[in-house]
Structure formats: structure tokens, C-alpha cells
N, C-alpha and C. Protein backbone atom coordinates (compact mmCIF):
# COMPACT_ATOMS: atom_id res chain seq x y z
N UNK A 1 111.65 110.88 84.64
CA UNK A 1 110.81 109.91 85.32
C UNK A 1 110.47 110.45 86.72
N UNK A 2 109.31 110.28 86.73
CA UNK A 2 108.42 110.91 88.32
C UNK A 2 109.60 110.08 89.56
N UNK A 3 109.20 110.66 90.58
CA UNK A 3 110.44 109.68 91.52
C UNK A 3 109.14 109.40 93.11
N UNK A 4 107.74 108.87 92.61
CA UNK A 4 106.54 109.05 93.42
C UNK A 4 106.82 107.43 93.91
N UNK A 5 107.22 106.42 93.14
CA UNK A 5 107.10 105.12 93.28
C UNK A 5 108.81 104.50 93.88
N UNK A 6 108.69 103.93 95.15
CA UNK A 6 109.58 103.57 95.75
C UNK A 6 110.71 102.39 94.93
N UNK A 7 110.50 101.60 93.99
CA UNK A 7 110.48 100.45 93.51
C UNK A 7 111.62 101.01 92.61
N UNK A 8 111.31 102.25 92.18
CA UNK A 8 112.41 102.94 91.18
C UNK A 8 113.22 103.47 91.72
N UNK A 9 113.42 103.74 92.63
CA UNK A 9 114.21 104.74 92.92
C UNK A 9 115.61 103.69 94.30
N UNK A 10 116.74 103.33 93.52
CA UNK A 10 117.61 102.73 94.47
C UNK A 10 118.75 103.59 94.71
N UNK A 11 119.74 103.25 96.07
CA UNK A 11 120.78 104.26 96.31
C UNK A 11 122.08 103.70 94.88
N UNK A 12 122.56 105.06 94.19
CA UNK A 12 123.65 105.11 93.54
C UNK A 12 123.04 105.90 92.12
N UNK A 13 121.37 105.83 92.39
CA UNK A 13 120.80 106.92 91.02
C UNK A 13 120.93 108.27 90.92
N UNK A 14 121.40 108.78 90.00
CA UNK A 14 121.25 110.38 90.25
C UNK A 14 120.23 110.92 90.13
N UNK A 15 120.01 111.56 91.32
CA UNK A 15 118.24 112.28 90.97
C UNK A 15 118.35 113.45 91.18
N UNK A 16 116.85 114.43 91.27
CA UNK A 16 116.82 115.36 91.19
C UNK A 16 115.71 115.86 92.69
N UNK A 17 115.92 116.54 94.03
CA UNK A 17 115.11 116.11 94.90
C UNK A 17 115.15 117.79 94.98
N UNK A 18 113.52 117.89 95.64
CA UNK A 18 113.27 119.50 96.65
C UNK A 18 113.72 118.91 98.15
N UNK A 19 114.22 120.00 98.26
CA UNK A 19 114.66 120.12 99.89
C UNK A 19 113.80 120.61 100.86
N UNK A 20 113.56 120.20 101.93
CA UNK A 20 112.54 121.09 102.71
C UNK A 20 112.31 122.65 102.51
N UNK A 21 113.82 123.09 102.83
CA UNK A 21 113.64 124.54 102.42
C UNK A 21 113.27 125.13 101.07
N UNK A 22 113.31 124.15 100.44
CA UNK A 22 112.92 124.67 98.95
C UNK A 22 111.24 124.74 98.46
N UNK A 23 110.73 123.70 99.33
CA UNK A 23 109.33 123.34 99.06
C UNK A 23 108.53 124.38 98.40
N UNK A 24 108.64 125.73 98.91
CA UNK A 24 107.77 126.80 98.55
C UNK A 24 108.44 127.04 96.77
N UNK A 25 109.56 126.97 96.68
CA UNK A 25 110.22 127.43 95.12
C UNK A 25 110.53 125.95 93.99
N UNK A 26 110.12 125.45 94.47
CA UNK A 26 110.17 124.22 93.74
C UNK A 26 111.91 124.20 93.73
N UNK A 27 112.38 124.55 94.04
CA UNK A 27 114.22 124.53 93.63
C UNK A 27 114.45 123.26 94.00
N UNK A 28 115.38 122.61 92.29
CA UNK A 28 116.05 121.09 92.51
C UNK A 28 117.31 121.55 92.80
N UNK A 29 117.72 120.08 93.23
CA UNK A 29 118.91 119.74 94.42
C UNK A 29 119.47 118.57 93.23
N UNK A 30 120.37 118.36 92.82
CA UNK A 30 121.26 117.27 92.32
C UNK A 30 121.80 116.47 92.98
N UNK A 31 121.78 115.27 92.80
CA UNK A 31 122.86 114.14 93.60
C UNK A 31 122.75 112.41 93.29
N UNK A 32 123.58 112.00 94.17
CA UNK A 32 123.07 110.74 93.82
C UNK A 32 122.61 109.96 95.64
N UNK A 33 121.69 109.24 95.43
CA UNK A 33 121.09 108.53 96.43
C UNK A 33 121.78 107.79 97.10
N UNK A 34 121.95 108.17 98.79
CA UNK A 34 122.17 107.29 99.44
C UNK A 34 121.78 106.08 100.19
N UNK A 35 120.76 107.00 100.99
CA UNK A 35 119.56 106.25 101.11
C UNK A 35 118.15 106.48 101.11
N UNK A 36 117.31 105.69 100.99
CA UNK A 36 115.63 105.72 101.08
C UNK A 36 114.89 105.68 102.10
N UNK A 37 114.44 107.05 102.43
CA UNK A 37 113.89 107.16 103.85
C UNK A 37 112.64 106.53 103.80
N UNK A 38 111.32 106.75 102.97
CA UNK A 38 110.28 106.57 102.89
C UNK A 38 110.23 105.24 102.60
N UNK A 39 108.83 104.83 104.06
CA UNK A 39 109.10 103.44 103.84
C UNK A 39 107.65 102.47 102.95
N UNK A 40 106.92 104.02 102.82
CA UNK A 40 105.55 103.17 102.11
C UNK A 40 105.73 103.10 100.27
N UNK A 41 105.09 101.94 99.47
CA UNK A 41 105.64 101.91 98.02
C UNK A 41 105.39 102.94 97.61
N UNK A 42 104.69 104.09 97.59
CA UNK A 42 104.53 104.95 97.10
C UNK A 42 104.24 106.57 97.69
N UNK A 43 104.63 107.27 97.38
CA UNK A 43 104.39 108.94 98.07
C UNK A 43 103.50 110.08 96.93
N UNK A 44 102.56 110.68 97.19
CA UNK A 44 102.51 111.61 95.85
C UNK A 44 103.14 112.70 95.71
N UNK A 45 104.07 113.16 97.33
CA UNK A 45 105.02 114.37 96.73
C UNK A 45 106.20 113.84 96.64
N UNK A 46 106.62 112.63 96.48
CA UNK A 46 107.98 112.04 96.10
C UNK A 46 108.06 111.35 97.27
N UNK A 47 109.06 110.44 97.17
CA UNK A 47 110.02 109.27 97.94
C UNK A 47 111.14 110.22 98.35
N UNK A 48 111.12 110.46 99.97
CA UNK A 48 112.12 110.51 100.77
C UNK A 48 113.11 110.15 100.38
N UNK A 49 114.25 111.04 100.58
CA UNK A 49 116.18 110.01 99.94
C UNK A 49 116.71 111.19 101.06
N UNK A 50 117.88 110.32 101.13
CA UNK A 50 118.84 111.17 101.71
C UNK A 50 120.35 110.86 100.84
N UNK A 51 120.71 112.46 100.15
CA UNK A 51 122.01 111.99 98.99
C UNK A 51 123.30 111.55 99.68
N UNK A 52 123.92 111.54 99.03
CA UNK A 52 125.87 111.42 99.46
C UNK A 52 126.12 112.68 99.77
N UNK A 53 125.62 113.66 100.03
CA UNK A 53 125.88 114.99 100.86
C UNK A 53 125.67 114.91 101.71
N UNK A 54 124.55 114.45 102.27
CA UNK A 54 123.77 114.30 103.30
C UNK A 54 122.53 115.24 103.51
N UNK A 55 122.27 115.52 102.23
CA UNK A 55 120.89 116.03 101.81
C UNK A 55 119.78 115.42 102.06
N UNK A 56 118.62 115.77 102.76
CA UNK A 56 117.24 115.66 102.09
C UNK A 56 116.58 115.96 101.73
N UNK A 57 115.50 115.35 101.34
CA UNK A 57 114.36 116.02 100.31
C UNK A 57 113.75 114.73 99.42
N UNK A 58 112.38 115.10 98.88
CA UNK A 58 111.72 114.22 98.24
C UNK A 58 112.23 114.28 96.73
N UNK A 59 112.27 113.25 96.20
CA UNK A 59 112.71 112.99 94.78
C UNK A 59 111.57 113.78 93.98
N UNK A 60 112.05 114.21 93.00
CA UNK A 60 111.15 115.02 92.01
C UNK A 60 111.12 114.26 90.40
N UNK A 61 112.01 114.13 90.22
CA UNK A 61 112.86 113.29 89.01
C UNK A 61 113.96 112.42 88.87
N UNK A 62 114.13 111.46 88.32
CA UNK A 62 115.08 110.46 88.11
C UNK A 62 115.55 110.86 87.11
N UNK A 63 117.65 110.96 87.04
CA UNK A 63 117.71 111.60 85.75
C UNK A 63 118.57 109.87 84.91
């Protein structure tokens, strides 16, 4: 599932997010959501999260 729409995506899901540094390689990041940075319903390069690592990056997939 796309992770573009805010509505889906709550903290405790495991998703799949690019990291800033990754942007150019598409490389996913695993985790689960802490919180939801992005505050508009929708993004087209993904919804902002920040994981239980303390990762960020835009959601790519909901697994």
C-alpha cells in the first residue's frame, strides 16, 4: 500500500520509508512509526514519519 495519504498511515505501523540520504537510490529503511511529521492529508512523494529509531524519511509502503 502507497504510504501518499496521511489517513493511513498511524504511529505503531510497520512501514517501509526513503531517507533523505537515500532519495537518489530509492533505498528502503524498515521500521515502525513513531510519529507523523507531515501535516497536509496528502503528499505525492510520501507522508513524512519519524520511526522508533529516530529515523526520517517519507513513507514509500505500508507493510
Amino acid at each position: 500500500m502507497s504510504g501518499t495519504n496521511r489517513e493511513k498511515i498511524k504511529p505503531g505501523l510497520q512501514v517501509q520509508i526513503v531517507l533523505k540520504k537515500d532519495q537518489r537510490t530509492e533505498k528502503l529503511t524498515k521500521g515502525v512509526v513513531k510519529d507523523i511529521l507531515t501535516k497536509s492529508p496528502t503528499h505525492p512523494h510520501g507522508i513524512k514519519v519519524r520511526l522508533e529509531s529516530g529515523e526520517v524519511g517519507r513513507v514509500k509502503e505500508i507493510l
